[in-house]
N, C-alpha and C. Protein backbone atom coordinates (compact mmCIF):
# COMPACT_ATOMS: atom_id res chain seq x y z
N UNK A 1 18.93 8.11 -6.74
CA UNK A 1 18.85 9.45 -6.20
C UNK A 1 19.91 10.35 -6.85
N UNK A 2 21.12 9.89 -7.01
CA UNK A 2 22.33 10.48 -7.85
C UNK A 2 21.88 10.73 -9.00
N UNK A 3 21.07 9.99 -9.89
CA UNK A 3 20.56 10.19 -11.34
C UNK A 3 19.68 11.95 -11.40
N UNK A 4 19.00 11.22 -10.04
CA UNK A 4 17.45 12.61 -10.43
C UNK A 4 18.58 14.02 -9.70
N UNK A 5 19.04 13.91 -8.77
CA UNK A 5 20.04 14.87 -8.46
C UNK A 5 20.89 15.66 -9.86
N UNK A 6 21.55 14.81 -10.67
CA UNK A 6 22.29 15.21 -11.59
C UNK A 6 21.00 16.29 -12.92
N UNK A 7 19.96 15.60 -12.88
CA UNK A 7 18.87 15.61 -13.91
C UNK A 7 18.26 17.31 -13.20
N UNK A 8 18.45 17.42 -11.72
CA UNK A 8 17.90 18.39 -11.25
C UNK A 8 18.92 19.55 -10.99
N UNK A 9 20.25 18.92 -11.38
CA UNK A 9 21.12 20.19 -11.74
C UNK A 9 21.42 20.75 -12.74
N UNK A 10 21.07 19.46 -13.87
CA UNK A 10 20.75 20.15 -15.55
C UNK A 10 19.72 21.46 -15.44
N UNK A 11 18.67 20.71 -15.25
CA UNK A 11 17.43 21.43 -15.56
C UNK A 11 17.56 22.69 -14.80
N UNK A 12 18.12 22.92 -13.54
CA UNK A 12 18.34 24.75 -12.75
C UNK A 12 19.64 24.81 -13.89
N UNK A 13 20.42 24.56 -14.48
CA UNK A 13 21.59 25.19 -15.23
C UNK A 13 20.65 25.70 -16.41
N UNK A 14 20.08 25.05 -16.99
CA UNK A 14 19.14 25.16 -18.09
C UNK A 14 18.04 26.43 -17.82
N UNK A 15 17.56 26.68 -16.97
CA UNK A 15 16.81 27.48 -16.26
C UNK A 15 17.24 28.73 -16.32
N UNK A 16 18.79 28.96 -15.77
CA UNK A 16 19.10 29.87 -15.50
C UNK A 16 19.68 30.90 -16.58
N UNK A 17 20.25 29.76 -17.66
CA UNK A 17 20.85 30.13 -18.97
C UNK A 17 19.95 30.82 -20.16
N UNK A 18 18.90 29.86 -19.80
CA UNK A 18 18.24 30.09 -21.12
C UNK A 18 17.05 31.24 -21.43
N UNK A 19 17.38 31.32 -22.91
CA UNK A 19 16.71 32.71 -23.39
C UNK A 19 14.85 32.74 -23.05
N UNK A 20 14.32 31.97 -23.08
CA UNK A 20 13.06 31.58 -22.47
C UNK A 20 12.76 30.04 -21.28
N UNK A 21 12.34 30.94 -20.27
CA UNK A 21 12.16 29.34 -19.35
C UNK A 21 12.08 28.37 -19.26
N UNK A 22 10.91 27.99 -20.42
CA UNK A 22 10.14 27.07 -20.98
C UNK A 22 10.10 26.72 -22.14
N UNK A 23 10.25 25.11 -22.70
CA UNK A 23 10.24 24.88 -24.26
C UNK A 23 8.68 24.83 -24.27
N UNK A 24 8.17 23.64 -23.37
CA UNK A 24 6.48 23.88 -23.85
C UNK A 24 5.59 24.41 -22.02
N UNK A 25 4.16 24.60 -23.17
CA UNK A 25 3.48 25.00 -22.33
C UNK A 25 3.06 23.79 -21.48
N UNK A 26 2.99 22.66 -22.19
CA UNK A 26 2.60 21.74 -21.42
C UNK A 26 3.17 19.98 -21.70
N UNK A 27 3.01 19.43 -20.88
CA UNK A 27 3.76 17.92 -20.74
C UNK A 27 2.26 17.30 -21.10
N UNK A 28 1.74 16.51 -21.48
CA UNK A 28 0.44 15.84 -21.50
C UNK A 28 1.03 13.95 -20.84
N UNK A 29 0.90 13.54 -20.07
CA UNK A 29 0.91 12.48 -19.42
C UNK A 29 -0.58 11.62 -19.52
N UNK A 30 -0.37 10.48 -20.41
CA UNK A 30 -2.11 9.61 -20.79
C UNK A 30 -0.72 8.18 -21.08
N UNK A 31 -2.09 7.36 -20.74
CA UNK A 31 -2.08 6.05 -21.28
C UNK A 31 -1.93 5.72 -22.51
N UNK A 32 -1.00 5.03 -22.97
CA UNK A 32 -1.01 4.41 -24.42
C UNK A 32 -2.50 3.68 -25.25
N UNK A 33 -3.47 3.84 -24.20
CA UNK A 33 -4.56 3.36 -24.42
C UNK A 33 -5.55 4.71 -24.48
N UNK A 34 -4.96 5.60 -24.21
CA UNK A 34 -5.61 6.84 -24.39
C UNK A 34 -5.17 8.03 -25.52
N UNK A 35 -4.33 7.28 -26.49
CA UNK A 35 -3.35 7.91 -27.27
C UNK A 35 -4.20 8.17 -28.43
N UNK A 36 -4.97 7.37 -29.10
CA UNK A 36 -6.18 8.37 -29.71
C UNK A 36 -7.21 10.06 -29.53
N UNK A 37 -7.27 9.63 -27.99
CA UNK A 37 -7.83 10.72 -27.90
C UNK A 37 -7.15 11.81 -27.44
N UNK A 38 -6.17 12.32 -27.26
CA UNK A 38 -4.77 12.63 -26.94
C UNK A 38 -4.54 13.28 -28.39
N UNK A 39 -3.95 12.48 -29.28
CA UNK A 39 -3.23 12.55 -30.55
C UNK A 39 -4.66 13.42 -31.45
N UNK A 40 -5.86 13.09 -31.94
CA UNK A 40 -6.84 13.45 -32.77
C UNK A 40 -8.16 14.71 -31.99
N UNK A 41 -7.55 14.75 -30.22
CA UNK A 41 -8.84 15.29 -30.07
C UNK A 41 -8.62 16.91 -29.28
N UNK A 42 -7.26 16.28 -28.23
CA UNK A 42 -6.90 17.34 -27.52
C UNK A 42 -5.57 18.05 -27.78
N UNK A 43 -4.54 17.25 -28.45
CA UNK A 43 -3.69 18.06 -28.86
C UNK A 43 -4.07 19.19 -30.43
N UNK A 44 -5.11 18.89 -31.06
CA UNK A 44 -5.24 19.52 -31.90
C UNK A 44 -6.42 20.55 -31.49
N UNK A 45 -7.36 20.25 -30.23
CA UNK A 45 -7.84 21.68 -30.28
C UNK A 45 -6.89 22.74 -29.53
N UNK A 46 -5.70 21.79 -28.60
CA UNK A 46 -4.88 23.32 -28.09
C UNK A 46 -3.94 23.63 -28.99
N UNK A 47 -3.13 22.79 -29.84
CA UNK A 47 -2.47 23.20 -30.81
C UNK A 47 -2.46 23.85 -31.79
N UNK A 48 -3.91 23.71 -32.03
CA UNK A 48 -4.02 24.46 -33.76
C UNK A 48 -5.00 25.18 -33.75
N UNK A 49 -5.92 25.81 -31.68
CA UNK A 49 -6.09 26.67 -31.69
C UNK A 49 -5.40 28.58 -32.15
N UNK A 50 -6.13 29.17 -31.88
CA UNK A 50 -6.08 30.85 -31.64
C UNK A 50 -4.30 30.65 -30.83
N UNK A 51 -4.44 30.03 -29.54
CA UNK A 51 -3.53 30.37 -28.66
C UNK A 51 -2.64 29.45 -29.27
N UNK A 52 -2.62 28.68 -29.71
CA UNK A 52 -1.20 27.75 -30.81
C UNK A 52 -0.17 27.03 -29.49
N UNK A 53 -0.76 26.77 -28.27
CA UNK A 53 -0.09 26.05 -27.53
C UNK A 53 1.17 24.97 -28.04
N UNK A 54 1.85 25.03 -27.19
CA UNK A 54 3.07 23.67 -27.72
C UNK A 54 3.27 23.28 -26.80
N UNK A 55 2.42 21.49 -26.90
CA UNK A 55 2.39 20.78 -26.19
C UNK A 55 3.64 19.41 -26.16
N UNK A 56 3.85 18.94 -25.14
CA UNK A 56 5.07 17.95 -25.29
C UNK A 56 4.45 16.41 -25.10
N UNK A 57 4.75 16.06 -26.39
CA UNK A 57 4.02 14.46 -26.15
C UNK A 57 5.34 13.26 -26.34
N UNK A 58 5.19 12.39 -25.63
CA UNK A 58 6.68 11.64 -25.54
C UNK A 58 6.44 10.95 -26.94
N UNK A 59 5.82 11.00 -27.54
CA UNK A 59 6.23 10.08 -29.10
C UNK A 59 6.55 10.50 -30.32
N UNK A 60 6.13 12.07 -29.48
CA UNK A 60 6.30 13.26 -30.98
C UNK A 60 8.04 13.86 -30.13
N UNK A 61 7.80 14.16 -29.62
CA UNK A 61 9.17 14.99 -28.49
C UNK A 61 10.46 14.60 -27.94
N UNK A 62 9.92 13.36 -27.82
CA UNK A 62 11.46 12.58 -27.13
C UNK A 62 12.48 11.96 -28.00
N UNK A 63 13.44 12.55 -28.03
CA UNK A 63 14.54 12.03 -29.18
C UNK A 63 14.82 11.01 -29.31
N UNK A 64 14.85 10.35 -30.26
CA UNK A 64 14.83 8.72 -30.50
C UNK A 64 15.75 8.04 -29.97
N UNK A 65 15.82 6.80 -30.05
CA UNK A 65 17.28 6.22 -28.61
C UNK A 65 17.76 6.41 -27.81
N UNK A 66 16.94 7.53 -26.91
CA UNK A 66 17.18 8.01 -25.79
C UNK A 66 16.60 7.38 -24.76
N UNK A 67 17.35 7.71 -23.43
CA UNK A 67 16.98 7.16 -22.37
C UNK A 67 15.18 7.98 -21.93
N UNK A 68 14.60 6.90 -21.44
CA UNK A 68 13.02 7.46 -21.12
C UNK A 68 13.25 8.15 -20.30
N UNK A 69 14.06 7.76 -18.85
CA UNK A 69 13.07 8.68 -17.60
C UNK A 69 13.81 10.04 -17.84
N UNK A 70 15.22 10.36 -18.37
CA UNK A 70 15.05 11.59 -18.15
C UNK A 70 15.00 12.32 -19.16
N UNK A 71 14.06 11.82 -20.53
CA UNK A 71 13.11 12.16 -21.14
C UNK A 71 11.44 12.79 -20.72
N UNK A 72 11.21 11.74 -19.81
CA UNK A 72 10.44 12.59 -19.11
C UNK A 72 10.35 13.46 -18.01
N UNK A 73 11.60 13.21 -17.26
CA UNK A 73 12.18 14.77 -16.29
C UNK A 73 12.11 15.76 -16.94
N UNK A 74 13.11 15.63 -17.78
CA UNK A 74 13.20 17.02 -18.26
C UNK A 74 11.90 17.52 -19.25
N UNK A 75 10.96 16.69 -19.95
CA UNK A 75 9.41 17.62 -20.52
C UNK A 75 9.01 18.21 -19.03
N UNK A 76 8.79 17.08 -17.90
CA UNK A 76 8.44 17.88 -17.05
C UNK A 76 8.92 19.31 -16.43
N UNK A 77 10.15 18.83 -16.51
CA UNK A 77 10.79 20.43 -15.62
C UNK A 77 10.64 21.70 -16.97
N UNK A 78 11.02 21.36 -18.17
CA UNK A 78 10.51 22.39 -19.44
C UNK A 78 9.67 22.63 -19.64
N UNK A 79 8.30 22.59 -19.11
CA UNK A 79 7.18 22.55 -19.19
C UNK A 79 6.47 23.29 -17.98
N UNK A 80 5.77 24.70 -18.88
CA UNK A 80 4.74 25.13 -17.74
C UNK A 80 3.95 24.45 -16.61
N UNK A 81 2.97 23.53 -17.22
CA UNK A 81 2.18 22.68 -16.87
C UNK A 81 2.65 21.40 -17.03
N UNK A 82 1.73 20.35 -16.59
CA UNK A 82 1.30 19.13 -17.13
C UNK A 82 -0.10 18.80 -16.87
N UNK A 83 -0.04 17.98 -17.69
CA UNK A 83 -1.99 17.99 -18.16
C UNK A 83 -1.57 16.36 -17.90
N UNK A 84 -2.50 15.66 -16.71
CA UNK A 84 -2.93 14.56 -16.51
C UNK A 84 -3.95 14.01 -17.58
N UNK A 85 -4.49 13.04 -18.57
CA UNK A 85 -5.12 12.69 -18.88
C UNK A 85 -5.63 10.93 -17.66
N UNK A 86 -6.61 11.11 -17.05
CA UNK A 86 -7.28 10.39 -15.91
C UNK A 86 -8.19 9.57 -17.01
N UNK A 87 -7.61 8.22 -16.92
CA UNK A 87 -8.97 6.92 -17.27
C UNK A 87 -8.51 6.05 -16.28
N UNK A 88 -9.03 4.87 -16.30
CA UNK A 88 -8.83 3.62 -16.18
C UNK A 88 -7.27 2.67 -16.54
N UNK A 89 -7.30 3.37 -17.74
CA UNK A 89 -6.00 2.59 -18.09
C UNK A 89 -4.60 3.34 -17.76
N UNK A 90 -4.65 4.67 -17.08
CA UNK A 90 -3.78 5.44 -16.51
C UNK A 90 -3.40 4.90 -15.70
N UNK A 91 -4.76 4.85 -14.49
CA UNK A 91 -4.58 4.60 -13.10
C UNK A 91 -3.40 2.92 -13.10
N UNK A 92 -4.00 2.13 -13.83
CA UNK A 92 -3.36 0.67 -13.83
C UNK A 92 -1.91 0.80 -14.53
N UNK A 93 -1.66 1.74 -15.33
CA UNK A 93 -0.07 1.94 -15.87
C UNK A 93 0.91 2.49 -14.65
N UNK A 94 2.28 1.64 -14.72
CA UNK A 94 2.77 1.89 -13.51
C UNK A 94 4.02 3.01 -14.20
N UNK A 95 4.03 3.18 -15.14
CA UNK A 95 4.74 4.53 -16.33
C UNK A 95 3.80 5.87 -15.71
N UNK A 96 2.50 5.85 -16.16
CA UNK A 96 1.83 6.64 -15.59
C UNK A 96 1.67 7.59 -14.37
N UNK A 97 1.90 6.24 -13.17
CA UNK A 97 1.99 6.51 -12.30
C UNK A 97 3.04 7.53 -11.52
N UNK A 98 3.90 7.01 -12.26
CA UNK A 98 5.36 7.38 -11.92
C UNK A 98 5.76 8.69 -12.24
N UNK A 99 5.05 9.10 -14.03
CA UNK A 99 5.02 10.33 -14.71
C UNK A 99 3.88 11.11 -13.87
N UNK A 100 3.31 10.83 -12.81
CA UNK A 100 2.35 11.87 -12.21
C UNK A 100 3.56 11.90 -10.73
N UNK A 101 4.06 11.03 -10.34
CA UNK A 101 4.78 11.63 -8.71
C UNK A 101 5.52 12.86 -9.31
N UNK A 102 6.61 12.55 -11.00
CA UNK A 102 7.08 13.56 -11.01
C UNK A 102 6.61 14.78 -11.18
N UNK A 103 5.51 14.66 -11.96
CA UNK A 103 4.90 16.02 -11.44
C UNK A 103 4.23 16.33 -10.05
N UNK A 104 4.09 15.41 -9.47
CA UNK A 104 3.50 15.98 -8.37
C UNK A 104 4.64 16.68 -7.38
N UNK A 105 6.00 16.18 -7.47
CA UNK A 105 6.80 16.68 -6.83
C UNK A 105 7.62 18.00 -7.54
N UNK A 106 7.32 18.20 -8.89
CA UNK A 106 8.00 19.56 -9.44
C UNK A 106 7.05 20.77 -9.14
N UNK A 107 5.64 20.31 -8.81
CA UNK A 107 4.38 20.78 -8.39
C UNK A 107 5.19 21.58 -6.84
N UNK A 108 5.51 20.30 -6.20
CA UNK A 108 6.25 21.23 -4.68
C UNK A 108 7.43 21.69 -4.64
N UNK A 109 8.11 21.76 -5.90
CA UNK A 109 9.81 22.55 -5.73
C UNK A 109 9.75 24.07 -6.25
N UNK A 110 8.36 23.69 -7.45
CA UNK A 110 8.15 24.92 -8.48
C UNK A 110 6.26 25.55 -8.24
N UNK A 111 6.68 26.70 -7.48
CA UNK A 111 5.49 27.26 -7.41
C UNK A 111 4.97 27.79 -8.41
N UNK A 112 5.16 27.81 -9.80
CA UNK A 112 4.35 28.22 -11.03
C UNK A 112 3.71 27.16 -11.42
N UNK A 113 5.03 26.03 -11.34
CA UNK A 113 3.83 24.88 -11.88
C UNK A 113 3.34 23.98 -11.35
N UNK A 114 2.06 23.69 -11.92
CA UNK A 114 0.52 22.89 -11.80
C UNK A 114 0.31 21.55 -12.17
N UNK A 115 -1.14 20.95 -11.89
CA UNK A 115 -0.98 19.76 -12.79
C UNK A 115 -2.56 20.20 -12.93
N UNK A 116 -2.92 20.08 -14.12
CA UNK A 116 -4.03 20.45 -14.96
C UNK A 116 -4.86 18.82 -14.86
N UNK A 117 -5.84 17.82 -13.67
CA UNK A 117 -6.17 17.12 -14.12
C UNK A 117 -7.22 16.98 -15.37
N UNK A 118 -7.82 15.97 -16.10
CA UNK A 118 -8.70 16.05 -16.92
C UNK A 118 -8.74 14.43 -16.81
N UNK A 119 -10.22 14.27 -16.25
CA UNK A 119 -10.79 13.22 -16.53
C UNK A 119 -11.57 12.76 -17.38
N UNK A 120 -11.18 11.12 -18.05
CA UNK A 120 -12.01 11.30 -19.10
C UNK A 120 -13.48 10.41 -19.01
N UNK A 121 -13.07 9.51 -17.95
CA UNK A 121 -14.43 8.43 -16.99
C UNK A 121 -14.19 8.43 -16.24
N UNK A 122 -15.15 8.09 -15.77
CA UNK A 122 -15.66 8.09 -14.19
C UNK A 122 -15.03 7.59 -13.75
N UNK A 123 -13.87 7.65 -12.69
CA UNK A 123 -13.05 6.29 -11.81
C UNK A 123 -13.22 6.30 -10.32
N UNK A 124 -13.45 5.29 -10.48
CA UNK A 124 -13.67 4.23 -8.90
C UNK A 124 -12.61 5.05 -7.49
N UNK A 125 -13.20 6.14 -7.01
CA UNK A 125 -12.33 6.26 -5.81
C UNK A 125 -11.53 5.60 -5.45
N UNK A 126 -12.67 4.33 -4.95
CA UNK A 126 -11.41 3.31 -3.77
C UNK A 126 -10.79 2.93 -4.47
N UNK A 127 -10.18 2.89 -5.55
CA UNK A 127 -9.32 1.94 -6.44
C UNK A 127 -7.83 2.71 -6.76
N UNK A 128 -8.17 4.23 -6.53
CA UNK A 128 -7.27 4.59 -7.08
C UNK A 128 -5.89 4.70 -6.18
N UNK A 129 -4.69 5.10 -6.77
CA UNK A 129 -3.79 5.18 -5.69
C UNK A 129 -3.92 6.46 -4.40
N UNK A 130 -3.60 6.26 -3.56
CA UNK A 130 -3.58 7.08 -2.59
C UNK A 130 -3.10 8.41 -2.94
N UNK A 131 -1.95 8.70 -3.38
CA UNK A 131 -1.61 10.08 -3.73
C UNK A 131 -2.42 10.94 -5.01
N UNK A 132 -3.51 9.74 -5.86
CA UNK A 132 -4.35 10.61 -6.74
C UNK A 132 -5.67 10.67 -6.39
N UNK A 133 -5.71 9.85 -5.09
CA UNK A 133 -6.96 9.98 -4.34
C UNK A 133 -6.87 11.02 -3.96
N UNK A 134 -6.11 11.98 -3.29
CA UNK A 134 -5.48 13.16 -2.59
C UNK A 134 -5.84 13.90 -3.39
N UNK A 135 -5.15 13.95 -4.44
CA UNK A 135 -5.22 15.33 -5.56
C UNK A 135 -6.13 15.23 -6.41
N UNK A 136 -7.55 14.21 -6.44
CA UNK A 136 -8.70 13.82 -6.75
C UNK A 136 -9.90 14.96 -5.90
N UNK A 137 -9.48 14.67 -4.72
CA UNK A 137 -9.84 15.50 -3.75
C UNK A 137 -9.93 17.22 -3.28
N UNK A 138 -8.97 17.18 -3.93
CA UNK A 138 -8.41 18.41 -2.95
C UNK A 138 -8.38 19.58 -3.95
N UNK A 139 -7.78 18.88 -5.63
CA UNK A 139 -7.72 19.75 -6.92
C UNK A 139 -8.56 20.14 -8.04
N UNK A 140 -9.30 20.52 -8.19
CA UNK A 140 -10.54 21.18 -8.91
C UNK A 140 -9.71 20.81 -10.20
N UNK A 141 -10.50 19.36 -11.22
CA UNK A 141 -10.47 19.10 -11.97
C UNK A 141 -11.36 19.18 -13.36
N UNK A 142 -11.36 18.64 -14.27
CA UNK A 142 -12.09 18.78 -15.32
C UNK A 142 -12.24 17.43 -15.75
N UNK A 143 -13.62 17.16 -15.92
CA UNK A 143 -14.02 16.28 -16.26
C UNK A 143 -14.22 16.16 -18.06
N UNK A 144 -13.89 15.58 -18.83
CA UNK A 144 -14.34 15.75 -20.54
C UNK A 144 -15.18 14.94 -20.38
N UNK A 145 -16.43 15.72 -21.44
CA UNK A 145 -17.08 15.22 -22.00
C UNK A 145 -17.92 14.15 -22.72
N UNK A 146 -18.87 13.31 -22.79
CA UNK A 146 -19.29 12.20 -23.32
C UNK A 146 -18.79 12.62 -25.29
N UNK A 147 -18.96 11.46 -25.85
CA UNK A 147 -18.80 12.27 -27.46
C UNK A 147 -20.54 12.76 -28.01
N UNK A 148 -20.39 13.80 -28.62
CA UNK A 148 -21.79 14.48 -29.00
C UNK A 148 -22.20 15.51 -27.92
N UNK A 149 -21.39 15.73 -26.86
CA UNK A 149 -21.74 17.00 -26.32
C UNK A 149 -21.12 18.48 -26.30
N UNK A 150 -21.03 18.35 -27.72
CA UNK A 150 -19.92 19.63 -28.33
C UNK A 150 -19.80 21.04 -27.73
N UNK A 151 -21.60 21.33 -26.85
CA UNK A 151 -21.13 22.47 -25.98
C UNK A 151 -20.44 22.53 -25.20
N UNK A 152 -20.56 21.36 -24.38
CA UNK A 152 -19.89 21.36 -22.99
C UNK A 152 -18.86 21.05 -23.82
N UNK A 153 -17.86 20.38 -24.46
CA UNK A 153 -16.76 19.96 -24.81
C UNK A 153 -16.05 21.91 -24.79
N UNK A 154 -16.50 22.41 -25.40
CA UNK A 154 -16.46 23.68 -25.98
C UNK A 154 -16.40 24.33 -24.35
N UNK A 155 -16.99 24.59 -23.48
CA UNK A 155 -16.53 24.97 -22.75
C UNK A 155 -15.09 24.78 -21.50
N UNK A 156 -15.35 23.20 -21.41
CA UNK A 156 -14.15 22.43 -20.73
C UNK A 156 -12.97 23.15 -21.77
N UNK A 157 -12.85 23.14 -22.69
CA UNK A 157 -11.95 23.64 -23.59
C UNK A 157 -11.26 24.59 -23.37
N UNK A 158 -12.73 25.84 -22.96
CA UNK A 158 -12.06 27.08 -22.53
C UNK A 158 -11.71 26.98 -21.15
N UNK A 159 -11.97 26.53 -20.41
CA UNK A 159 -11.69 26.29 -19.19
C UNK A 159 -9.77 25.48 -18.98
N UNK A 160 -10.16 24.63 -19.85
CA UNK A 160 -8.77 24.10 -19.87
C UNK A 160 -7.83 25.58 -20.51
N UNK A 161 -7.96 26.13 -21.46
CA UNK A 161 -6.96 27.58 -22.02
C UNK A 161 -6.97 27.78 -21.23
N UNK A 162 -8.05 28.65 -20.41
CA UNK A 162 -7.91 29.59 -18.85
C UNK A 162 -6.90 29.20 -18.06
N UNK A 163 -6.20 27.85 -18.07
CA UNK A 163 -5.74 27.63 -16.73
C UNK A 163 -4.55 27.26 -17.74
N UNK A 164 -4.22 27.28 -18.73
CA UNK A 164 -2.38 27.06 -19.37
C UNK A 164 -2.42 28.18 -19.38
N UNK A 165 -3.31 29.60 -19.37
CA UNK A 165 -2.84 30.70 -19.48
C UNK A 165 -2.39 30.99 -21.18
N UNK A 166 -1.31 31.96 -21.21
CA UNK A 166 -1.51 32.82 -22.82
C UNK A 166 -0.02 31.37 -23.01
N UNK A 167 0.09 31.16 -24.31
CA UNK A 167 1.13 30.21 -24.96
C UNK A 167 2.14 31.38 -25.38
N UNK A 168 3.03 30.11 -24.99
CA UNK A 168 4.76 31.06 -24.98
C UNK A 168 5.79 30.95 -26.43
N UNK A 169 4.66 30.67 -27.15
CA UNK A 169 4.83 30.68 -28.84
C UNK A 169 4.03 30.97 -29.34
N UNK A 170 2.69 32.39 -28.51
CA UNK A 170 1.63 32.79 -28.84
C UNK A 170 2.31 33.73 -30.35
N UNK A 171 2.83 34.36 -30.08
CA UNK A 171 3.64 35.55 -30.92
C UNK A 171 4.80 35.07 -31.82
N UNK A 172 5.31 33.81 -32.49
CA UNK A 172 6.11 33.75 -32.97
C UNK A 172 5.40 32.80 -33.55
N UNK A 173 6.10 32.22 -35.20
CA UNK A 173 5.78 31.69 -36.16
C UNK A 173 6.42 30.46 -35.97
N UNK A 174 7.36 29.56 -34.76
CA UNK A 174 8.01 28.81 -34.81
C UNK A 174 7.41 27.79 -33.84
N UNK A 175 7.32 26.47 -34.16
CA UNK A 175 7.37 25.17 -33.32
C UNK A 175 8.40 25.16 -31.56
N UNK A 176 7.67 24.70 -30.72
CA UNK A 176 8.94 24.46 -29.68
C UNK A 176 10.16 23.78 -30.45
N UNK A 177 11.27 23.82 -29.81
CA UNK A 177 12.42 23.13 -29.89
C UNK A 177 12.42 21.26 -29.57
N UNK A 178 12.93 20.46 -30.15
CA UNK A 178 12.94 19.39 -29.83
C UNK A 178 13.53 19.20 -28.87
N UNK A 179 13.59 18.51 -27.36
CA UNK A 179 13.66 18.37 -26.11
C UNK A 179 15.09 17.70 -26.01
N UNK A 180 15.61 17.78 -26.93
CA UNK A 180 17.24 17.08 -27.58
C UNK A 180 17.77 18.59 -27.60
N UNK A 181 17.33 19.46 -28.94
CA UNK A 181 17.52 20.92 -28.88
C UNK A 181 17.92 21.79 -27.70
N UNK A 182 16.75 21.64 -26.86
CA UNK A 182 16.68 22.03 -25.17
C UNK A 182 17.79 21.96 -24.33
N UNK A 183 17.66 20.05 -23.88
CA UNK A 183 18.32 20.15 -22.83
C UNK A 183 19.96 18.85 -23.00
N UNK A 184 19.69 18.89 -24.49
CA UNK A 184 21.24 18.00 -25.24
C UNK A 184 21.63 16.75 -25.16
N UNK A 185 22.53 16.09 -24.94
CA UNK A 185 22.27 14.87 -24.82
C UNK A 185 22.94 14.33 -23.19
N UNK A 186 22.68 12.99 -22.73
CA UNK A 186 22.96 12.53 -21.69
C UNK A 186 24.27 11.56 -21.98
């Protein structure tokens, strides 16, 4: 509790200091088993869309030899959003799991930010954990696409922009900052 306490007084010092709120628009949280489609399908249509989103992925973002979890505190708290990627192999990762309470709880400290689900199969209600049974429920998600249904892909797409809203490196020629850059070392 002393750790996330200390991690949650960085991140309001960081907040308060800094020249823009946010390094990225979004945290993307998936399975290492979902890292193909992640890496080749969705970071490159929001990235290297029109809107040039900058997304935070822990293998591209997180400074090397660093400690994980508050590697992933802090994408989360620097981060507009987070974008759930929902399979099978999410639900069973207990990393996963863990990277969704924290958003689910920066979700209730920080009224701007969201959690963008996106499912990518069909998953088994009863199976899932209780708190994503909840927000299964309750949060108007997005389902992707089978492969070969390029319209609908194309629309979920826009649907997904609609809801990160305009990118906060819409107007400038520069990459986010590396999450070392940001919030320094521990």
């Amino acid at each position: 509790m002393l750790h996330l306490y200390k991690i949650r007084q960085r991140a309001k010092a960081f907040s308060q200091s800094d020249f823009n709120r946010y390094a990225f628009d979004a945290f993307i949280c998936y399975s290492s088993h979902d890292r193909r489609f992640v890496l080749t399908r969705l970071a490159p249509l929001l990235e290297k869309g029109q809107e040039r989103y900058c997304l935070c992925l822990h293998e591209r973002d997180f400074p090397l030899g660093s400690d994980i979890v508050p590697n992933i505190v802090n994408s989360i708290q620097h981060s507009r959003k987070t974008i759930i990627v929902l399979s099978e192999h999410f639900v069973e990762n207990k990393w996963c799991q863990w990277e969704l309470e924290m958003a689910n709880h920066r979700m209730f400290t920080d009224d701007e930010h969201f959690l963008i689900l996106i499912q990518l199969e069909e998953l088994d209600r009863n199976t899932l954990p209780r708190h994503l049974q909840f927000l299964m429920l309750t949060r108007t998600y997005l389902e992707w696409p089978s492969p070969g249904q390029n319209d609908v892909e194309e629309l979920v797409v826009e649907r997904l922009k609609k809801a990160l809203g305009p990118s906060i490196f819409q107007t400038t020629d520069e990459r986010a900052p590396l999450l070392s850059d940001v919030v320094g070392d521990y």
